[in-house]
PDB file of N, CA and C in Angstrom:
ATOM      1  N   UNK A   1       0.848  -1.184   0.000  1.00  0.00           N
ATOM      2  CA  UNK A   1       0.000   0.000   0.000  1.00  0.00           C
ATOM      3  C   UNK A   1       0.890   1.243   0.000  1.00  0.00           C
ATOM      4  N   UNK A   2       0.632   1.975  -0.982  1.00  0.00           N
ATOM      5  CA  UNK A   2       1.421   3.307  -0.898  1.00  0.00           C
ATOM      6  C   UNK A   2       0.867   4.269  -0.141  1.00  0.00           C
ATOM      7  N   UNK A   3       2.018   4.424   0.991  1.00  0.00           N
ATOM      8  CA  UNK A   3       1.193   5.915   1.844  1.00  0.00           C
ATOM      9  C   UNK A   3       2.005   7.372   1.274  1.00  0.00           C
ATOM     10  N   UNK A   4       1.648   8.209   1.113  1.00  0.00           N
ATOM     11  CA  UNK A   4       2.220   9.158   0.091  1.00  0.00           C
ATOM     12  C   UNK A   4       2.321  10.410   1.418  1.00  0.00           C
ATOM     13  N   UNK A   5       3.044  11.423   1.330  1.00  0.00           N
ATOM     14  CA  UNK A   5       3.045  12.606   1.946  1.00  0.00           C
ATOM     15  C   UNK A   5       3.588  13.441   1.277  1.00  0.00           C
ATOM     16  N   UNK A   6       2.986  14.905   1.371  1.00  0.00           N
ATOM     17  CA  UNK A   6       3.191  16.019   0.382  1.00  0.00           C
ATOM     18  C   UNK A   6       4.323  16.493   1.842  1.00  0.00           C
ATOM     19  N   UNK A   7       4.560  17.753   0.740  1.00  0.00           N
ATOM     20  CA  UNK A   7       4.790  19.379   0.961  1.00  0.00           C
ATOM     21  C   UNK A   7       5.186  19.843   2.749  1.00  0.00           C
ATOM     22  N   UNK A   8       3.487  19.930   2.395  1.00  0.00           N
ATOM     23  CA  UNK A   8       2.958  20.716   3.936  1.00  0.00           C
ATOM     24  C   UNK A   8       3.161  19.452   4.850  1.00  0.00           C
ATOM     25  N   UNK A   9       2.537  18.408   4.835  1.00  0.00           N
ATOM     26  CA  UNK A   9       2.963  16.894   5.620  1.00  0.00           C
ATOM     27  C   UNK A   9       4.483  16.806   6.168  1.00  0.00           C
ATOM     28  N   UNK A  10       5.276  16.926   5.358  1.00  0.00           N
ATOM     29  CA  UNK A  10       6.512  16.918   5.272  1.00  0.00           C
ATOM     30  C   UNK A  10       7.085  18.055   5.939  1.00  0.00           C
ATOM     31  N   UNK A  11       6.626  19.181   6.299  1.00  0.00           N
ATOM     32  CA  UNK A  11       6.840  20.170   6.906  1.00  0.00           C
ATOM     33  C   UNK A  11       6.605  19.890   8.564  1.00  0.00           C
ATOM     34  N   UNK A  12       5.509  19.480   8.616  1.00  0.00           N
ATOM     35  CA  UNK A  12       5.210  18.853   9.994  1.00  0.00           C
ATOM     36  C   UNK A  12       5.791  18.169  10.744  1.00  0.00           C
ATOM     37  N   UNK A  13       6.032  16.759   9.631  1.00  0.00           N
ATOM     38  CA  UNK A  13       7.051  15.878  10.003  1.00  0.00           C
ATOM     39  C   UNK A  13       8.596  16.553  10.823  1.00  0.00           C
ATOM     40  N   UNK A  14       8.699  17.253   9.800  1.00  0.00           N
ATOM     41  CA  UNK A  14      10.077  17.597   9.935  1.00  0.00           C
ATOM     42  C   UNK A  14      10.459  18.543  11.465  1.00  0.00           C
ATOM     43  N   UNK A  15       9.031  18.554  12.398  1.00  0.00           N
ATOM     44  CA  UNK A  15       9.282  19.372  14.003  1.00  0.00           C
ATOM     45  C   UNK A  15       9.092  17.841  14.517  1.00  0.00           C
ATOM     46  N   UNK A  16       8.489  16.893  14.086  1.00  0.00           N
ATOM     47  CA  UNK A  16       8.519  15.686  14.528  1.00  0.00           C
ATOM     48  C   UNK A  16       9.822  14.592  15.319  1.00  0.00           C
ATOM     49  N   UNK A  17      10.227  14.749  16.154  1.00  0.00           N
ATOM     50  CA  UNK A  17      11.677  13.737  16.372  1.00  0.00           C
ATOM     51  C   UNK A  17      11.109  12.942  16.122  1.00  0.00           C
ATOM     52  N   UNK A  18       9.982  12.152  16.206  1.00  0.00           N
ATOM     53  CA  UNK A  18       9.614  10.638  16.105  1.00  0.00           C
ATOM     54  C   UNK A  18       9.733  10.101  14.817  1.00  0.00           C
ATOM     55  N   UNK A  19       9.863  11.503  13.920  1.00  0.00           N
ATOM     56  CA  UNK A  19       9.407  10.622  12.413  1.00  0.00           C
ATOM     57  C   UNK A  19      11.274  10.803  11.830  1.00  0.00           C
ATOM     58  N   UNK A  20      11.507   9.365  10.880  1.00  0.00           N
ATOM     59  CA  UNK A  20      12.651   9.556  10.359  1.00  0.00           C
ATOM     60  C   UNK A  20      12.508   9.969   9.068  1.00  0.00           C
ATOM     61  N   UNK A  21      13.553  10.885   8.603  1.00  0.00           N
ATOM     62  CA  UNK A  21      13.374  11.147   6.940  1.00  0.00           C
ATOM     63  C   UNK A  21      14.604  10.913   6.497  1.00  0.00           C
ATOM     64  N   UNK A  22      14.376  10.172   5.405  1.00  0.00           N
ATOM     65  CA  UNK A  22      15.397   9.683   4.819  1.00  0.00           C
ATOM     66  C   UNK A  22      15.633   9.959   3.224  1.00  0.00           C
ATOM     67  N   UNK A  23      16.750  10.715   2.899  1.00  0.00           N
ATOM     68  CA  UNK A  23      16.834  10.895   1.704  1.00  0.00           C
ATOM     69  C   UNK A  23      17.389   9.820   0.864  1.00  0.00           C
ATOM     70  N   UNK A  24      16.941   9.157  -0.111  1.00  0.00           N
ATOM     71  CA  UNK A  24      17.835   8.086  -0.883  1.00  0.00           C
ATOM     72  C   UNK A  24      18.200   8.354  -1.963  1.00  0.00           C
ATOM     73  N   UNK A  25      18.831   9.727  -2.573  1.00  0.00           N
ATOM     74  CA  UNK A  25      19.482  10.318  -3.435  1.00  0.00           C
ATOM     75  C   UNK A  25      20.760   9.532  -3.213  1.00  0.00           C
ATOM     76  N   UNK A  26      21.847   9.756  -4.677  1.00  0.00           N
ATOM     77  CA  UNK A  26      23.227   9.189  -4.716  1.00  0.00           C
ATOM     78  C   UNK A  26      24.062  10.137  -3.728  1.00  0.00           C
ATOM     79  N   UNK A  27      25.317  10.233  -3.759  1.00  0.00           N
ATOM     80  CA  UNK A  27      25.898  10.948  -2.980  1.00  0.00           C
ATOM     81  C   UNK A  27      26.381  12.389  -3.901  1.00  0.00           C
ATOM     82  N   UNK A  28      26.344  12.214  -4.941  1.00  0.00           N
ATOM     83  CA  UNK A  28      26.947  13.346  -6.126  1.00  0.00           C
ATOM     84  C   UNK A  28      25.702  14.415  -5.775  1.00  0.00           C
ATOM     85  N   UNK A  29      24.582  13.611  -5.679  1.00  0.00           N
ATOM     86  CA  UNK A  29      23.080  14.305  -5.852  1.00  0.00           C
ATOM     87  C   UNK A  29      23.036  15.217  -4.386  1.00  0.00           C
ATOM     88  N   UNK A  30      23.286  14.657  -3.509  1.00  0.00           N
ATOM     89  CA  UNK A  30      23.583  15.502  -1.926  1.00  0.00           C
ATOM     90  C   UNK A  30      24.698  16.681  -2.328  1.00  0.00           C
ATOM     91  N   UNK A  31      25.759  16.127  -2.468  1.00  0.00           N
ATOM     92  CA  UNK A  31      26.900  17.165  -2.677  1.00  0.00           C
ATOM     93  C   UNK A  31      26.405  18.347  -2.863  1.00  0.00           C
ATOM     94  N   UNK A  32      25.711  17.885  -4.524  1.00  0.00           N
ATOM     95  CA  UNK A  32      25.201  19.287  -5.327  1.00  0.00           C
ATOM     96  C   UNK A  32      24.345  20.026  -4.935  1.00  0.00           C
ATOM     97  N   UNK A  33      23.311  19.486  -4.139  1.00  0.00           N
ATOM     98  CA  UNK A  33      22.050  20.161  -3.559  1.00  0.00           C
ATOM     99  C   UNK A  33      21.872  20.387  -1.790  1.00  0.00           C
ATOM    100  N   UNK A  34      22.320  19.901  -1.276  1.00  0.00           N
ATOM    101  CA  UNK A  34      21.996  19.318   0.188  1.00  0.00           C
ATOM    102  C   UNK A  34      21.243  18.549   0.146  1.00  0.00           C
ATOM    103  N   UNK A  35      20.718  18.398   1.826  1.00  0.00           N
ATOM    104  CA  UNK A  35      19.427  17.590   1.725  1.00  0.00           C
ATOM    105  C   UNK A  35      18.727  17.870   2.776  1.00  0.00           C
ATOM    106  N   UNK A  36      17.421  17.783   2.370  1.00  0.00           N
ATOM    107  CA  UNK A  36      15.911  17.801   2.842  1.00  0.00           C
ATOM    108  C   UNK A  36      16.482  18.199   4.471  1.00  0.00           C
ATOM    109  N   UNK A  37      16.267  18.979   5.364  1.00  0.00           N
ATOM    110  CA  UNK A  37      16.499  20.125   6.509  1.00  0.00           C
ATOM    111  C   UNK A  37      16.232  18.668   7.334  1.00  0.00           C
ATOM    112  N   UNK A  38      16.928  18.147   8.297  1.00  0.00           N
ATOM    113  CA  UNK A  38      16.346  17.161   9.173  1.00  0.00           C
ATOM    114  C   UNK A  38      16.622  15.531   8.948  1.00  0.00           C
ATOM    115  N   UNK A  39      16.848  15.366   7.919  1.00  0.00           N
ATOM    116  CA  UNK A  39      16.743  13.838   7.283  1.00  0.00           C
ATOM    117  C   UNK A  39      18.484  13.467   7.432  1.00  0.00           C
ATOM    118  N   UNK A  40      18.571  12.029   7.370  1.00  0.00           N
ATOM    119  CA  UNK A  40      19.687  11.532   6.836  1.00  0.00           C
ATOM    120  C   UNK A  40      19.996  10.895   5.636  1.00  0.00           C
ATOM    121  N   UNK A  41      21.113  11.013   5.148  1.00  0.00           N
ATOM    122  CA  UNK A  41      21.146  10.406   3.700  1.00  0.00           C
ATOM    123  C   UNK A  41      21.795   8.906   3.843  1.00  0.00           C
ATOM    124  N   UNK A  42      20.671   7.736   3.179  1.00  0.00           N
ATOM    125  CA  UNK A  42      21.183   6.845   2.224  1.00  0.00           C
ATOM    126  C   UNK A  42      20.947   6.193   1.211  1.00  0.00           C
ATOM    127  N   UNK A  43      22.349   5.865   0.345  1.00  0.00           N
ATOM    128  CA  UNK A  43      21.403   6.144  -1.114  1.00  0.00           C
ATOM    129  C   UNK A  43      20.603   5.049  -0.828  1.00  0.00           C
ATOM    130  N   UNK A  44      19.595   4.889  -2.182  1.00  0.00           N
ATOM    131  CA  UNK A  44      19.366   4.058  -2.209  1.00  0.00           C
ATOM    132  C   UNK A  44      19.537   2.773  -1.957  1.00  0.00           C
ATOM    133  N   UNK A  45      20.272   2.308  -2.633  1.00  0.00           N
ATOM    134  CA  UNK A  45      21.160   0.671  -2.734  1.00  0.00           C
ATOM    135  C   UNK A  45      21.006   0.416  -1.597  1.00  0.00           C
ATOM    136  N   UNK A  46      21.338   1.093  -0.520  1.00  0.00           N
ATOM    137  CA  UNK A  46      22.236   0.671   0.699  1.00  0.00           C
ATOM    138  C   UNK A  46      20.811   0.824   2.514  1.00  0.00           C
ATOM    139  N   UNK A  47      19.856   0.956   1.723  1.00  0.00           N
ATOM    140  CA  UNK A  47      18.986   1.379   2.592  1.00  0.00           C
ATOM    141  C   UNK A  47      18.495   0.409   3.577  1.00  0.00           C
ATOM    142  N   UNK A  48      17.834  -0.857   3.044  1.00  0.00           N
ATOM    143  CA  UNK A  48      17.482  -2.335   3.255  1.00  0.00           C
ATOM    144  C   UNK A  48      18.784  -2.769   4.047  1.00  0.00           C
ATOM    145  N   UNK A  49      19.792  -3.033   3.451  1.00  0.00           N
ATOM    146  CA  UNK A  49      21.247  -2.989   4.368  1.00  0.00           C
ATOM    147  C   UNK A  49      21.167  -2.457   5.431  1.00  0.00           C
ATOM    148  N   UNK A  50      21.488  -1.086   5.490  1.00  0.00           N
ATOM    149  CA  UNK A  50      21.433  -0.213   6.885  1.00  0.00           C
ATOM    150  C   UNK A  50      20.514  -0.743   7.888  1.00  0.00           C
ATOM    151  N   UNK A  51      19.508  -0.885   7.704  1.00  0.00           N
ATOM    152  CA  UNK A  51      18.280  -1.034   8.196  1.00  0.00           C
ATOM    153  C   UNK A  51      18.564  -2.052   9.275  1.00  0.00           C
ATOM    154  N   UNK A  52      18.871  -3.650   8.170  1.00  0.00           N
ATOM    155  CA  UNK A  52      19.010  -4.773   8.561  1.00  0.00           C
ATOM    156  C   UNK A  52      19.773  -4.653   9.653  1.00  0.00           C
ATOM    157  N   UNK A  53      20.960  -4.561   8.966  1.00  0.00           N
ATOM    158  CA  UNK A  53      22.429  -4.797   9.440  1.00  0.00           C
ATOM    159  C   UNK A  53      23.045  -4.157  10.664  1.00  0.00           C
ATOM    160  N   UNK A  54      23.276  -2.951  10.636  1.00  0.00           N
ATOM    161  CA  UNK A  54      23.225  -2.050  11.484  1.00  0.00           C
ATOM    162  C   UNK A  54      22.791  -2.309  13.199  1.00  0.00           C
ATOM    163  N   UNK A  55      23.794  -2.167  13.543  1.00  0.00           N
ATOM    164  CA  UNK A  55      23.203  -2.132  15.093  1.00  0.00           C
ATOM    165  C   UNK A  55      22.477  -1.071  15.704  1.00  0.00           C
ATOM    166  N   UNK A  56      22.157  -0.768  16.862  1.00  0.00           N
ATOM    167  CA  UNK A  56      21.503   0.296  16.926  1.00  0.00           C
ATOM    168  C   UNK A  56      22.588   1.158  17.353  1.00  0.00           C
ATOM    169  N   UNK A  57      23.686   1.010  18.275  1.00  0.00           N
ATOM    170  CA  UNK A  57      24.595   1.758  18.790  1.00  0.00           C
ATOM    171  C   UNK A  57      25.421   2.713  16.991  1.00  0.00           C
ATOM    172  N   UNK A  58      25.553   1.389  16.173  1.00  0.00           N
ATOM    173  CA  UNK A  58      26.376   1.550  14.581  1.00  0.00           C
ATOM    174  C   UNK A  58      25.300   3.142  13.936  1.00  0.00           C
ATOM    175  N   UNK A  59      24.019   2.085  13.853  1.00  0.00           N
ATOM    176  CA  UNK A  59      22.900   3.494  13.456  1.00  0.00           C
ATOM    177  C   UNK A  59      23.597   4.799  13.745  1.00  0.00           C
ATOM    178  N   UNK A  60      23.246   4.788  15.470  1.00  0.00           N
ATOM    179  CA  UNK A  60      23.433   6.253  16.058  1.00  0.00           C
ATOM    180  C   UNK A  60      24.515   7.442  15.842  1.00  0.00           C
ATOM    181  N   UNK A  61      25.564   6.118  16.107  1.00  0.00           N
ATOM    182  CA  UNK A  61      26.603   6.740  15.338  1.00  0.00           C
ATOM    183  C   UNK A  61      26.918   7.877  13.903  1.00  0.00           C
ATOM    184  N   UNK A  62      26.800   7.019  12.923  1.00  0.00           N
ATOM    185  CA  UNK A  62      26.335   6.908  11.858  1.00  0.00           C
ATOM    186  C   UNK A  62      25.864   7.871  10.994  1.00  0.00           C
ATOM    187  N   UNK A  63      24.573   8.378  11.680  1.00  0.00           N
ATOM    188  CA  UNK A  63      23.430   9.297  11.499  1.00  0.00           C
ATOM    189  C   UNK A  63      23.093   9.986  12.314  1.00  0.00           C
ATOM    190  N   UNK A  64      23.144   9.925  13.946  1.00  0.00           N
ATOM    191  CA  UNK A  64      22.858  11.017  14.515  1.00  0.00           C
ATOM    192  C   UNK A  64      21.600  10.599  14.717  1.00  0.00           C
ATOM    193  N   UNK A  65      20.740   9.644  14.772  1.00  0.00           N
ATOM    194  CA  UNK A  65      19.356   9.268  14.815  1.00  0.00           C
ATOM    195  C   UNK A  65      19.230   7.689  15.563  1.00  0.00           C
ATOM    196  N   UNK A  66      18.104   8.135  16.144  1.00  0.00           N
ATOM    197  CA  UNK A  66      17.747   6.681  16.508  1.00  0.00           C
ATOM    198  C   UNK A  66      17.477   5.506  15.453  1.00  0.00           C
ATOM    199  N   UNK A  67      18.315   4.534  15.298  1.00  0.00           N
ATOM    200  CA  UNK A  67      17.545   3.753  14.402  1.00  0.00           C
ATOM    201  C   UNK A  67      16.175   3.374  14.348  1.00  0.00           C
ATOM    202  N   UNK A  68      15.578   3.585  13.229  1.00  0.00           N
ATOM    203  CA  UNK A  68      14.125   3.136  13.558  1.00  0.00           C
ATOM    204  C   UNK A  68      13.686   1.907  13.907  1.00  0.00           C
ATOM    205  N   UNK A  69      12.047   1.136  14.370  1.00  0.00           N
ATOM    206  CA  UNK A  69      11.616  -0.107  14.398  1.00  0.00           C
ATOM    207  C   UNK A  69      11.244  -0.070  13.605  1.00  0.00           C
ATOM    208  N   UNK A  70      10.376  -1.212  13.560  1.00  0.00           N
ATOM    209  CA  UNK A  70       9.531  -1.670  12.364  1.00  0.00           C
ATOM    210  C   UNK A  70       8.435  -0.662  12.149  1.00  0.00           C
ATOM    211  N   UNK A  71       8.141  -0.212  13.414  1.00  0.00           N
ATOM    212  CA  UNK A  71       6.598   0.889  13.415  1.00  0.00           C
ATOM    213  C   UNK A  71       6.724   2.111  13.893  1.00  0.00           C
ATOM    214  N   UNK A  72       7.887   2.837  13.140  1.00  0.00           N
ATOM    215  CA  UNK A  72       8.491   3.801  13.568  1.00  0.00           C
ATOM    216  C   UNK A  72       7.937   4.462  12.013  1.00  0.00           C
ATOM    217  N   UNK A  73       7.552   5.550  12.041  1.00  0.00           N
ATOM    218  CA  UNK A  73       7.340   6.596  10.868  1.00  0.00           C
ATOM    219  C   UNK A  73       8.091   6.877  10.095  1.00  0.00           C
ATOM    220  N   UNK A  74       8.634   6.803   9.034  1.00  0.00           N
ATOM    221  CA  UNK A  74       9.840   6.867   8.270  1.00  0.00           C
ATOM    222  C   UNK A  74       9.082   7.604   6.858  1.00  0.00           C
ATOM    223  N   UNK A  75      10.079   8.393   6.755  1.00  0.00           N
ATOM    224  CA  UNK A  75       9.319   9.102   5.251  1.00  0.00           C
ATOM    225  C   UNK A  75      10.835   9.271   4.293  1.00  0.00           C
ATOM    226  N   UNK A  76      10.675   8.571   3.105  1.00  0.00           N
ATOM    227  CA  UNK A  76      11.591   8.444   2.034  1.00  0.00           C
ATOM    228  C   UNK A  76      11.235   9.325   0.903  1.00  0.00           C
ATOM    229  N   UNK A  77      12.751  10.115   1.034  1.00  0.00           N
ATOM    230  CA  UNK A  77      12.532  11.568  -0.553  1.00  0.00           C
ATOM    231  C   UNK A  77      13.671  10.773  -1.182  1.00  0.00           C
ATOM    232  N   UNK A  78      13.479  11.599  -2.591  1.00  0.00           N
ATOM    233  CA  UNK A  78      14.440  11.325  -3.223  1.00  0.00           C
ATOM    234  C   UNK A  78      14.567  12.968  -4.310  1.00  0.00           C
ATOM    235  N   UNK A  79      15.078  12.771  -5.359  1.00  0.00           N
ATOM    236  CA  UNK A  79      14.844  13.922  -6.330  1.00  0.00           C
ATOM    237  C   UNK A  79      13.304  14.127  -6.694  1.00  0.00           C
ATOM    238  N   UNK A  80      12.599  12.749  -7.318  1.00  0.00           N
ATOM    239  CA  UNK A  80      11.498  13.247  -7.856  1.00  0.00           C
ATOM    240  C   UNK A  80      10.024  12.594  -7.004  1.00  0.00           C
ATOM    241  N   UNK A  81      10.209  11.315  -6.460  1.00  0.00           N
ATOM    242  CA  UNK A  81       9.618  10.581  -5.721  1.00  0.00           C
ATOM    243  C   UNK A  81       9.988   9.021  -6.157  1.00  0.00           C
ATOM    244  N   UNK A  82      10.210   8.913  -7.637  1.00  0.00           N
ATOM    245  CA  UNK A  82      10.653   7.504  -8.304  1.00  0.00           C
ATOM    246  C   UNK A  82      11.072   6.612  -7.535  1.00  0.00           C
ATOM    247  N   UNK A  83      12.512   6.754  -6.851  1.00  0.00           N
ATOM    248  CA  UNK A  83      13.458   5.734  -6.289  1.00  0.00           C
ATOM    249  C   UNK A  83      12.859   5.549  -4.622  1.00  0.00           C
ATOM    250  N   UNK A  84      12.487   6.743  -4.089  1.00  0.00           N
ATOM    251  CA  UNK A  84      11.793   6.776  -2.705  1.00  0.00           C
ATOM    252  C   UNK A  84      10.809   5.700  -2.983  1.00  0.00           C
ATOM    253  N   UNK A  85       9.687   5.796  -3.814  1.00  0.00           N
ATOM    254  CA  UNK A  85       8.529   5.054  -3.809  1.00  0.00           C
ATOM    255  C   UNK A  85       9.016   3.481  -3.898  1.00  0.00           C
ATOM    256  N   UNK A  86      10.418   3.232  -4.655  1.00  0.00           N
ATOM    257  CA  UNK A  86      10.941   1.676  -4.674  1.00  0.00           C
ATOM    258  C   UNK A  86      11.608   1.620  -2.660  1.00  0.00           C
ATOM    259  N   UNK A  87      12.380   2.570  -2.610  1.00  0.00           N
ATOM    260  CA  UNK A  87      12.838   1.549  -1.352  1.00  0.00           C
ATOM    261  C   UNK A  87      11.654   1.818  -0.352  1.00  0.00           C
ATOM    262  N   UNK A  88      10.584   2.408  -0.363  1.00  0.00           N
ATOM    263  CA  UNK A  88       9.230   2.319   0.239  1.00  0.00           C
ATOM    264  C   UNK A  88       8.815   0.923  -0.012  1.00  0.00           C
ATOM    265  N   UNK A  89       8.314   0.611  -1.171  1.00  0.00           N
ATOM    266  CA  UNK A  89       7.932  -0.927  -1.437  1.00  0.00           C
ATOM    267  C   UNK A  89       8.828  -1.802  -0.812  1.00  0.00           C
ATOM    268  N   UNK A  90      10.291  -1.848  -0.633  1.00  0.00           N
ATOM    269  CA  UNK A  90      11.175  -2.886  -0.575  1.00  0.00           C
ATOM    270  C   UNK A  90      10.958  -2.680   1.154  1.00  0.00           C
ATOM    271  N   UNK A  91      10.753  -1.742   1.578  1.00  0.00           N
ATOM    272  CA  UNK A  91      10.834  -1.918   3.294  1.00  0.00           C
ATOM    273  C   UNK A  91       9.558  -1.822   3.951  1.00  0.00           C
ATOM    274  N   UNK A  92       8.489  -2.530   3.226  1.00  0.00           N
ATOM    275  CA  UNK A  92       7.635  -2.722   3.230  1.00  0.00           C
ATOM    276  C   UNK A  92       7.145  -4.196   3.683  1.00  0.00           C
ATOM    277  N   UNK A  93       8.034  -4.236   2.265  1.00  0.00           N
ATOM    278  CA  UNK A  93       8.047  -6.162   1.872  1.00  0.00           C
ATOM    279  C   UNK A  93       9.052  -6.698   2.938  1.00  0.00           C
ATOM    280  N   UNK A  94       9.585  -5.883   3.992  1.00  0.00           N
ATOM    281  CA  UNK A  94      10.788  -6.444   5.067  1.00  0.00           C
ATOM    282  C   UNK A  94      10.202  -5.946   6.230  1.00  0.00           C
ATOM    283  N   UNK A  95       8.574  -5.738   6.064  1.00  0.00           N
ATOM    284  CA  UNK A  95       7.834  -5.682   7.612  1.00  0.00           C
ATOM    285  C   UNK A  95       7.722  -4.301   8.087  1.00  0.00           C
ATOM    286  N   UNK A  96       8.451  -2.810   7.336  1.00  0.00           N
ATOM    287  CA  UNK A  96       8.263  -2.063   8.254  1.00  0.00           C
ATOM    288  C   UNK A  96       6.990  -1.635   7.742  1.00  0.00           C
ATOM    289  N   UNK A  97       5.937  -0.936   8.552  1.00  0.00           N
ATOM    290  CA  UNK A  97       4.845  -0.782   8.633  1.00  0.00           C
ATOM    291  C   UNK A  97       4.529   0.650   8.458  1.00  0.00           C
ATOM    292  N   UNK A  98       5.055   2.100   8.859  1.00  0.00           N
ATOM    293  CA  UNK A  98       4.883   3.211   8.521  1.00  0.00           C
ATOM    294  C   UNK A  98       5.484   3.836   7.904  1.00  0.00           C
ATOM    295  N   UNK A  99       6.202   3.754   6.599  1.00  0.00           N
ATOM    296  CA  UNK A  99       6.684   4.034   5.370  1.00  0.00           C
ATOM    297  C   UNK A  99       5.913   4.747   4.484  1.00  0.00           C
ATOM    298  N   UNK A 100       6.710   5.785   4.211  1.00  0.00           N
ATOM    299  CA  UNK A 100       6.039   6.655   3.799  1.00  0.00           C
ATOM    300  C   UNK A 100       6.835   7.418   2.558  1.00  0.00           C
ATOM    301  N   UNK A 101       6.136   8.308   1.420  1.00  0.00           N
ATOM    302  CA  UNK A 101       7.023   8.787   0.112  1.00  0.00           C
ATOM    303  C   UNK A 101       6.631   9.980   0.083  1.00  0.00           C
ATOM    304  N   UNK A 102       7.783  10.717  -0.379  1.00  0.00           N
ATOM    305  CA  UNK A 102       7.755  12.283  -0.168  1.00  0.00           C
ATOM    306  C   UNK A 102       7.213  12.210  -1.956  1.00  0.00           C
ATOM    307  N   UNK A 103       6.250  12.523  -2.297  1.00  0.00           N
ATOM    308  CA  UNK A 103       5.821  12.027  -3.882  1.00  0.00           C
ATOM    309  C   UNK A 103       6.786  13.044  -4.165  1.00  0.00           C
ATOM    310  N   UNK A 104       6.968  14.478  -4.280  1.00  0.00           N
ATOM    311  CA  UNK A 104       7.501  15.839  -4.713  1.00  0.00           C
ATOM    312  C   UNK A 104       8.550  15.476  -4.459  1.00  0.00           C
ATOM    313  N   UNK A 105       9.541  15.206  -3.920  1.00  0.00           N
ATOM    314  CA  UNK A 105      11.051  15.021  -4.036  1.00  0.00           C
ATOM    315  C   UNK A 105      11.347  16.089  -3.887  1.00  0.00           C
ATOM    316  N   UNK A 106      12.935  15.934  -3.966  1.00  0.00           N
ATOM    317  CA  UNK A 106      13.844  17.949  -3.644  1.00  0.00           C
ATOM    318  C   UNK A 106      13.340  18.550  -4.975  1.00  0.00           C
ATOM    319  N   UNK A 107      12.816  18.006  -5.785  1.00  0.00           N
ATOM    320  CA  UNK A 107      12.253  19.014  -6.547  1.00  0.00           C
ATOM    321  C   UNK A 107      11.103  19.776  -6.173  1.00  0.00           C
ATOM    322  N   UNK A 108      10.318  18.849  -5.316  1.00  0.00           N
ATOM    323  CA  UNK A 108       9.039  19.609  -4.964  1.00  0.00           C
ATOM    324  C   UNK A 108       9.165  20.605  -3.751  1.00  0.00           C
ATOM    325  N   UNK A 109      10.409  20.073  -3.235  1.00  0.00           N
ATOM    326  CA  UNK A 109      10.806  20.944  -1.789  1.00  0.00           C
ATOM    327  C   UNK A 109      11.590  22.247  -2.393  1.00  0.00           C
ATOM    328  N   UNK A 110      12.026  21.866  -3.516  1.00  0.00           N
ATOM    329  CA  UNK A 110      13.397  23.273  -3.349  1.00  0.00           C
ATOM    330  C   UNK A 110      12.477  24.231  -4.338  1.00  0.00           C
ATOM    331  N   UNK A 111      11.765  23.706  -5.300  1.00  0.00           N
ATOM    332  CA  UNK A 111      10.647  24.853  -5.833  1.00  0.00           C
ATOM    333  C   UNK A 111       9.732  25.549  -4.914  1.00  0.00           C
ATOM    334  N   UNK A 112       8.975  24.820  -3.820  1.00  0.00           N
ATOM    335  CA  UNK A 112       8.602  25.643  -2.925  1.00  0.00           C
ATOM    336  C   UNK A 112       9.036  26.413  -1.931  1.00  0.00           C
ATOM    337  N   UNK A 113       9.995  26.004  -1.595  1.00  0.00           N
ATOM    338  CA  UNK A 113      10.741  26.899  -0.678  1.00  0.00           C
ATOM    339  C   UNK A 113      11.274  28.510  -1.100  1.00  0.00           C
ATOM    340  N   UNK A 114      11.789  28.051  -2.567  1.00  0.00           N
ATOM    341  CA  UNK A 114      11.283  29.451  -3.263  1.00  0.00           C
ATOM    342  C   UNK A 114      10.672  30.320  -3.518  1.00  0.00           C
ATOM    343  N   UNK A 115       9.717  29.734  -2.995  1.00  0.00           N
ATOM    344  CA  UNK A 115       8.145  30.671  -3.322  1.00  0.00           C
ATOM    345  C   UNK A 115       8.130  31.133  -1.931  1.00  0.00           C
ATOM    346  N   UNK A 116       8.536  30.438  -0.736  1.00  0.00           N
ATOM    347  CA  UNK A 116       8.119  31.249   0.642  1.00  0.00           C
ATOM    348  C   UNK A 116       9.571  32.069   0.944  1.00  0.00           C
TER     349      UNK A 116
END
């Protein structure tokens, strides 16, 4: 089931400590742009990995974040929403339960932010 979150959602989130945001842009793609105010970056590929693998002490380290549970709020951007919406499905299909897709991507974030 795709749970989707805009804009303004994503704004909310982001006073939220409980919720994780995770950017899964490459690393060239961070360099050039930053990323999303709050979130940590991993790319893609490596997300399912982290997740797994990762201890929680390794996480913290790491990222600066609590590793999440399974039913921990997690919201995945990417540039456009494309690659977010795949490792959404894939950590889905590995049990986590509140997964969530930034549909707008840093495109939808860095055009609006312009406007305010």
């Amino acid at each position: 089931m795709a749970l989707n979150v805009d804009y303004e959602q994503l704004l909310e989130a982001q006073k939220d400590e409980n919720v994780l945001i995770v950017d899964v842009r490459e690393h060239d793609e961070i360099n050039e742009t930053g990323k999303l105010p709050g979130s940590i970056h991993i790319p893609k590929d490596d997300v399912s990995n982290v997740f797994l693998n990762l201890s929680e002490e390794e996480f913290e380290n790491r990222y600066g974040k609590r590793k999440p549970t399974k039913d921990t709020k997690i919201i995945f951007s990417c540039r456009s929403g494309r690659r977010s919406a795949w490792v959404q499905e894939t950590m889905q299909k590995l049990g986590y339960t509140k997964v969530y897709n930034y549909t707008g991507g840093w495109q939808d974030w860095e055009s609006k932010q312009k406007k305010n």
